[in-house]
N, C-alpha and C. Protein backbone atom coordinates (compact mmCIF):
# COMPACT_ATOMS: atom_id res chain seq x y z
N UNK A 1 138.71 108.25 61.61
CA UNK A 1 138.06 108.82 60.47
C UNK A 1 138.13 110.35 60.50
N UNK A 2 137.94 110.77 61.70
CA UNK A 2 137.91 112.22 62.07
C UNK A 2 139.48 112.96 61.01
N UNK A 3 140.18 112.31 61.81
CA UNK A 3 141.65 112.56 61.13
C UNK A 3 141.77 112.90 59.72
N UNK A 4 141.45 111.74 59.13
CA UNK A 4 141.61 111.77 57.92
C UNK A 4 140.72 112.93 56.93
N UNK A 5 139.93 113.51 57.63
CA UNK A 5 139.21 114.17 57.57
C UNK A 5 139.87 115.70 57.58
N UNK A 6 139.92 115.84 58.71
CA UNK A 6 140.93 117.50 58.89
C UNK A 6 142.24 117.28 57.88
N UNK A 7 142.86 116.03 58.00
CA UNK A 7 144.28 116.37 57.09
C UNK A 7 143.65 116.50 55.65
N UNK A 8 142.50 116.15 54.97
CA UNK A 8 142.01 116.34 53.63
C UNK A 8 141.54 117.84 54.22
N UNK A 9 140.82 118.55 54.79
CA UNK A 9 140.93 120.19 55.26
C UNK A 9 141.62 120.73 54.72
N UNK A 10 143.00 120.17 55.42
CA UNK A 10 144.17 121.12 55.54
C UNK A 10 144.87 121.09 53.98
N UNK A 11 144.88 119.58 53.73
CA UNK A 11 145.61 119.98 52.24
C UNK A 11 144.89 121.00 51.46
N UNK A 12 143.74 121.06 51.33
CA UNK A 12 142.60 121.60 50.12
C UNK A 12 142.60 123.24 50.43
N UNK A 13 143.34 123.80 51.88
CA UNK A 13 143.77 125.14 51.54
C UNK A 13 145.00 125.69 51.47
N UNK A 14 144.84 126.74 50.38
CA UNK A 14 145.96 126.19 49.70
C UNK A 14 147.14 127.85 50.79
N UNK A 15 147.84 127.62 50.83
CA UNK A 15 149.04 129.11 51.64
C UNK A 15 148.51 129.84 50.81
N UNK A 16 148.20 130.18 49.80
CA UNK A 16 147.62 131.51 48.95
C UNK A 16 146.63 132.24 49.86
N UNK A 17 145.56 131.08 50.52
CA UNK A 17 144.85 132.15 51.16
C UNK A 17 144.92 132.77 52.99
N UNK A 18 146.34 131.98 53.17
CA UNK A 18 146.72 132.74 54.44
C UNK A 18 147.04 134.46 54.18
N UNK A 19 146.99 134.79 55.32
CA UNK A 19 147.71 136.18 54.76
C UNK A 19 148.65 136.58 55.67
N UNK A 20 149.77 137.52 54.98
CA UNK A 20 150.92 137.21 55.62
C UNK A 20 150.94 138.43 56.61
N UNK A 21 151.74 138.11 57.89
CA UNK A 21 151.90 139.04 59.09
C UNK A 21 153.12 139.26 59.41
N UNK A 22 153.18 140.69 59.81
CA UNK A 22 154.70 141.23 59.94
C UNK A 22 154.51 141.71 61.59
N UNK A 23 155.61 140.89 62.05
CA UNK A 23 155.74 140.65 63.65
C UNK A 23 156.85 141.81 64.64
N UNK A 24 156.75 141.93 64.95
CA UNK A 24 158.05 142.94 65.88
C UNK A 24 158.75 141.75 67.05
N UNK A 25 160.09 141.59 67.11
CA UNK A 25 159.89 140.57 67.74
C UNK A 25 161.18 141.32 69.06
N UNK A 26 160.72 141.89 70.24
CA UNK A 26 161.47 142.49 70.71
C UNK A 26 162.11 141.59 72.12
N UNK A 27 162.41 140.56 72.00
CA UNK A 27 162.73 139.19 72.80
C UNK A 27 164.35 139.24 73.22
N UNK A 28 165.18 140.03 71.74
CA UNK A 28 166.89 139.92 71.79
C UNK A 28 166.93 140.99 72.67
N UNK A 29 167.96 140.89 73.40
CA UNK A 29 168.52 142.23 74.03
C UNK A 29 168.81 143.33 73.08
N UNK A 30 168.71 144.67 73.59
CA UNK A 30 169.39 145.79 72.88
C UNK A 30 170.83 145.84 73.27
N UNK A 31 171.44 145.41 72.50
CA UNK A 31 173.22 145.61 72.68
C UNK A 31 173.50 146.16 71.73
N UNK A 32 174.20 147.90 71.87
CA UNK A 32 174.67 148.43 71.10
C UNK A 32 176.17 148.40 70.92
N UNK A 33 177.01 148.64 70.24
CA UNK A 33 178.54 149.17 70.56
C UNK A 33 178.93 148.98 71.67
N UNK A 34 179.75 147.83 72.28
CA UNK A 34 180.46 147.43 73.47
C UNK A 34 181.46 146.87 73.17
N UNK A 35 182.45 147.35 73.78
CA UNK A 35 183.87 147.09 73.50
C UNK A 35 184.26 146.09 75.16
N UNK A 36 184.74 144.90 75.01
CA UNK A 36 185.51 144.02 76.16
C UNK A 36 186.57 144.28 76.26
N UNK A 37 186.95 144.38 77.47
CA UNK A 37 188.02 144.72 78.01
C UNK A 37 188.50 143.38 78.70
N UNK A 38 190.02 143.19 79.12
CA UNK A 38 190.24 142.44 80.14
C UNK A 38 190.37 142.83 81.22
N UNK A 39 190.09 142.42 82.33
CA UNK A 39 189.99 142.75 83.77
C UNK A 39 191.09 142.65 84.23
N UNK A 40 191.04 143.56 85.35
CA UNK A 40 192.75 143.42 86.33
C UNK A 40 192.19 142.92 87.52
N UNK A 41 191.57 141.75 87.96
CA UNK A 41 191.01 141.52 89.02
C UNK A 41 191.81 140.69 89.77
N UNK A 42 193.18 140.00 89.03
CA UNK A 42 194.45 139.06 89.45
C UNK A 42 195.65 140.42 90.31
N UNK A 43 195.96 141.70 89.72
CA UNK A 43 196.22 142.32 90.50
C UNK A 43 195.75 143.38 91.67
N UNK A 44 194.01 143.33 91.37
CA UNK A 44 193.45 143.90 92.98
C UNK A 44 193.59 142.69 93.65
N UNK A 45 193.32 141.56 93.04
CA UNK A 45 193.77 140.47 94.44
C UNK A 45 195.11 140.34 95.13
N UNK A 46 195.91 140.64 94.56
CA UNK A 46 197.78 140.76 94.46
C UNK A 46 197.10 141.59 95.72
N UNK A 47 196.60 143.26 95.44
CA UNK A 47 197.11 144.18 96.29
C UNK A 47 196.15 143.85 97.67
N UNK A 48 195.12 143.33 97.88
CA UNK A 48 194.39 143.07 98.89
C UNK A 48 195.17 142.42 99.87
N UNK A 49 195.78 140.54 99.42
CA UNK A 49 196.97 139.99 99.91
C UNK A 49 197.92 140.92 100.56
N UNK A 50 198.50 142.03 99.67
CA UNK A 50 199.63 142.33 100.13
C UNK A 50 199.52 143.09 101.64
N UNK A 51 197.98 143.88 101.44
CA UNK A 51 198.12 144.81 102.32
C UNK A 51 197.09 144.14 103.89
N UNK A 52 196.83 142.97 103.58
CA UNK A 52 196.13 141.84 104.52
C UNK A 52 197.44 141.59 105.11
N UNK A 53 198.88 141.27 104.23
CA UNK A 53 199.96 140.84 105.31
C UNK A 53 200.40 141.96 105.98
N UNK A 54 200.78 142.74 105.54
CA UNK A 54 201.33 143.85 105.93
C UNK A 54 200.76 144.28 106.98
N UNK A 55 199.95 144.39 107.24
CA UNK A 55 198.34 144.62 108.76
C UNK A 55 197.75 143.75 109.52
N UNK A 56 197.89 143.19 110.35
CA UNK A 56 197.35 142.04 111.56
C UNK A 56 195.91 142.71 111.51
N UNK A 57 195.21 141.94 111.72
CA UNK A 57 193.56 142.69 111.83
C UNK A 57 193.25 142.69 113.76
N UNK A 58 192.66 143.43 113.99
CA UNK A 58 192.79 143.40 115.37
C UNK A 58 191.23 142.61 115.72
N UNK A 59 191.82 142.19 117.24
CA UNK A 59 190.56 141.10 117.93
C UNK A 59 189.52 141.99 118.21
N UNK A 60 187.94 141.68 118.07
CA UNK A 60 187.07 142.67 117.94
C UNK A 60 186.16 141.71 119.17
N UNK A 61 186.09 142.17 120.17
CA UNK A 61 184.40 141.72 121.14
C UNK A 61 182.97 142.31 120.30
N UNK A 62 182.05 141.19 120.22
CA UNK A 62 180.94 141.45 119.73
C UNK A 62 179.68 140.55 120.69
N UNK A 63 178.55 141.10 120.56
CA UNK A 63 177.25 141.15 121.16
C UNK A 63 176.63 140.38 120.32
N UNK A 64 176.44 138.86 120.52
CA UNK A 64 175.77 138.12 119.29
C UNK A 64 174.40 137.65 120.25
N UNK A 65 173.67 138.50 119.56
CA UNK A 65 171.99 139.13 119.76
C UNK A 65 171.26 137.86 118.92
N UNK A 66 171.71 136.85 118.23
CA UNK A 66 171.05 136.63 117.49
C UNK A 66 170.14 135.45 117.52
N UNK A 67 170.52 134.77 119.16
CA UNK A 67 169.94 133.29 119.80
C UNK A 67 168.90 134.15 120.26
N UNK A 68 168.12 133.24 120.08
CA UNK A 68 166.68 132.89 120.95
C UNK A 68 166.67 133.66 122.67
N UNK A 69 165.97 134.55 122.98
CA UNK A 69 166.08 134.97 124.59
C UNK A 69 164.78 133.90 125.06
N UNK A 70 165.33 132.82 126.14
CA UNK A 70 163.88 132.13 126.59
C UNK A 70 164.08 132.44 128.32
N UNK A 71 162.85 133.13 128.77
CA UNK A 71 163.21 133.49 129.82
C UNK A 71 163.22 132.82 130.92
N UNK A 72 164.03 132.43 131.96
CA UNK A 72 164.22 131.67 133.02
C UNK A 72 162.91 130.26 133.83
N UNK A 73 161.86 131.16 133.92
CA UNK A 73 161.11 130.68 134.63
C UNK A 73 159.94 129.86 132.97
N UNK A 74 160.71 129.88 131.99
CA UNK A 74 159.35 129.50 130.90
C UNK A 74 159.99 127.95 131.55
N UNK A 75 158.89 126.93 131.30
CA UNK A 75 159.28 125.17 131.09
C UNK A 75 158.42 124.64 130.15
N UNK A 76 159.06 123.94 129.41
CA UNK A 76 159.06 123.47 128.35
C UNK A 76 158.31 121.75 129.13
N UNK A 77 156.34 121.70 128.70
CA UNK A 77 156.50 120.22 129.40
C UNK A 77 156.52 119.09 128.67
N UNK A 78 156.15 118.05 128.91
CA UNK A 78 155.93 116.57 128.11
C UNK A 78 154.48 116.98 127.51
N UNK A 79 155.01 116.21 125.84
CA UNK A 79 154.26 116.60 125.26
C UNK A 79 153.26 115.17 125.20
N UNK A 80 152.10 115.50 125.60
CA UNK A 80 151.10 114.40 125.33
C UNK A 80 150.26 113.63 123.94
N UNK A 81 150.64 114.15 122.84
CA UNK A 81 150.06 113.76 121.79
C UNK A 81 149.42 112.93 121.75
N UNK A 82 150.16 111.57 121.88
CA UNK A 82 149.56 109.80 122.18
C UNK A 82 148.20 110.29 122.67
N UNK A 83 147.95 110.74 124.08
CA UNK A 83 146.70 110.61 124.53
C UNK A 83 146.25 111.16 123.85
N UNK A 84 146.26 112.01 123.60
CA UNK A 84 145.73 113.28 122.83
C UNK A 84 144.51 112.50 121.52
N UNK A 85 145.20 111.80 121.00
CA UNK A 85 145.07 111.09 120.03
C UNK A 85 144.12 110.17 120.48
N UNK A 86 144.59 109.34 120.89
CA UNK A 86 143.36 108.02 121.52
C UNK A 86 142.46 108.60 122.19
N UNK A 87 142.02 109.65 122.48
CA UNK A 87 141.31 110.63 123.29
C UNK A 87 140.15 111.18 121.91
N UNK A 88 140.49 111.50 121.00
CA UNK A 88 140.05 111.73 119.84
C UNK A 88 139.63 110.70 118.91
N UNK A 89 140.35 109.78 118.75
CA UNK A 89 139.36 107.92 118.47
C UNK A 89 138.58 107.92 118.90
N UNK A 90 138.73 107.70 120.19
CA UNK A 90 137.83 107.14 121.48
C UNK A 90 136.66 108.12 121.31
N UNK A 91 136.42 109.24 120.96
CA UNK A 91 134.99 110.30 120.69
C UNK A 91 134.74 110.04 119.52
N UNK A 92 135.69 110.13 118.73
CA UNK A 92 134.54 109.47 117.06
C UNK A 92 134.50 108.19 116.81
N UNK A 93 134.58 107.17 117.55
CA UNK A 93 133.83 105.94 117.38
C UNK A 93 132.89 105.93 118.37
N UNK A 94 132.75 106.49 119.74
CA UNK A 94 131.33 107.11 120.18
C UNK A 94 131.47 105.89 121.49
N UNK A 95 132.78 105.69 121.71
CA UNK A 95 132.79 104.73 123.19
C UNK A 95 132.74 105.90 124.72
């Protein structure tokens, strides 16, 4: 009933008494005057190739810093969880 109600509302006013609003809508990009070009990116690749053969790259030694340092004497033990667990039952059911 409600319904039928607001849509009799809505017909009975009429767009005359909306009033009209002028929006700025600044959402598009500003693109002024741009001219496309085609790219030469098929002959910097040509010349990269050429000058990759032309030159062997030489063997480089490097310092790869980037593993984990764990120091000698750390040990890693068995992890007990299980008990851990039934240890924690076993106090909140109050045995």
């Amino acid at each position: 009933m409600e319904s039928n109600q607001l849509l009799n509302e809505l017909a009975a006013v009429s767009t005359s008494a909306l009033k009209h609003v002028e929006t700025l809508d600044k959402s598009k990009p500003l693109i002024e005057s741009i001219t496309v070009r085609t790219n030469s990116h098929s002959v910097l690749f040509d010349e990269i190739e050429a000058s990759a053969e032309a030159k062997q790259l030489k063997h480089v030694e490097t310092a790869d810093k980037s593993a984990p340092v764990i120091e000698p004497d750390i040990v890693v033990g068995k992890n007990n969880r299980p008990a851990l667990l039934a240890e924690i039952a076993d106090r909140s059911t109050g045995q």
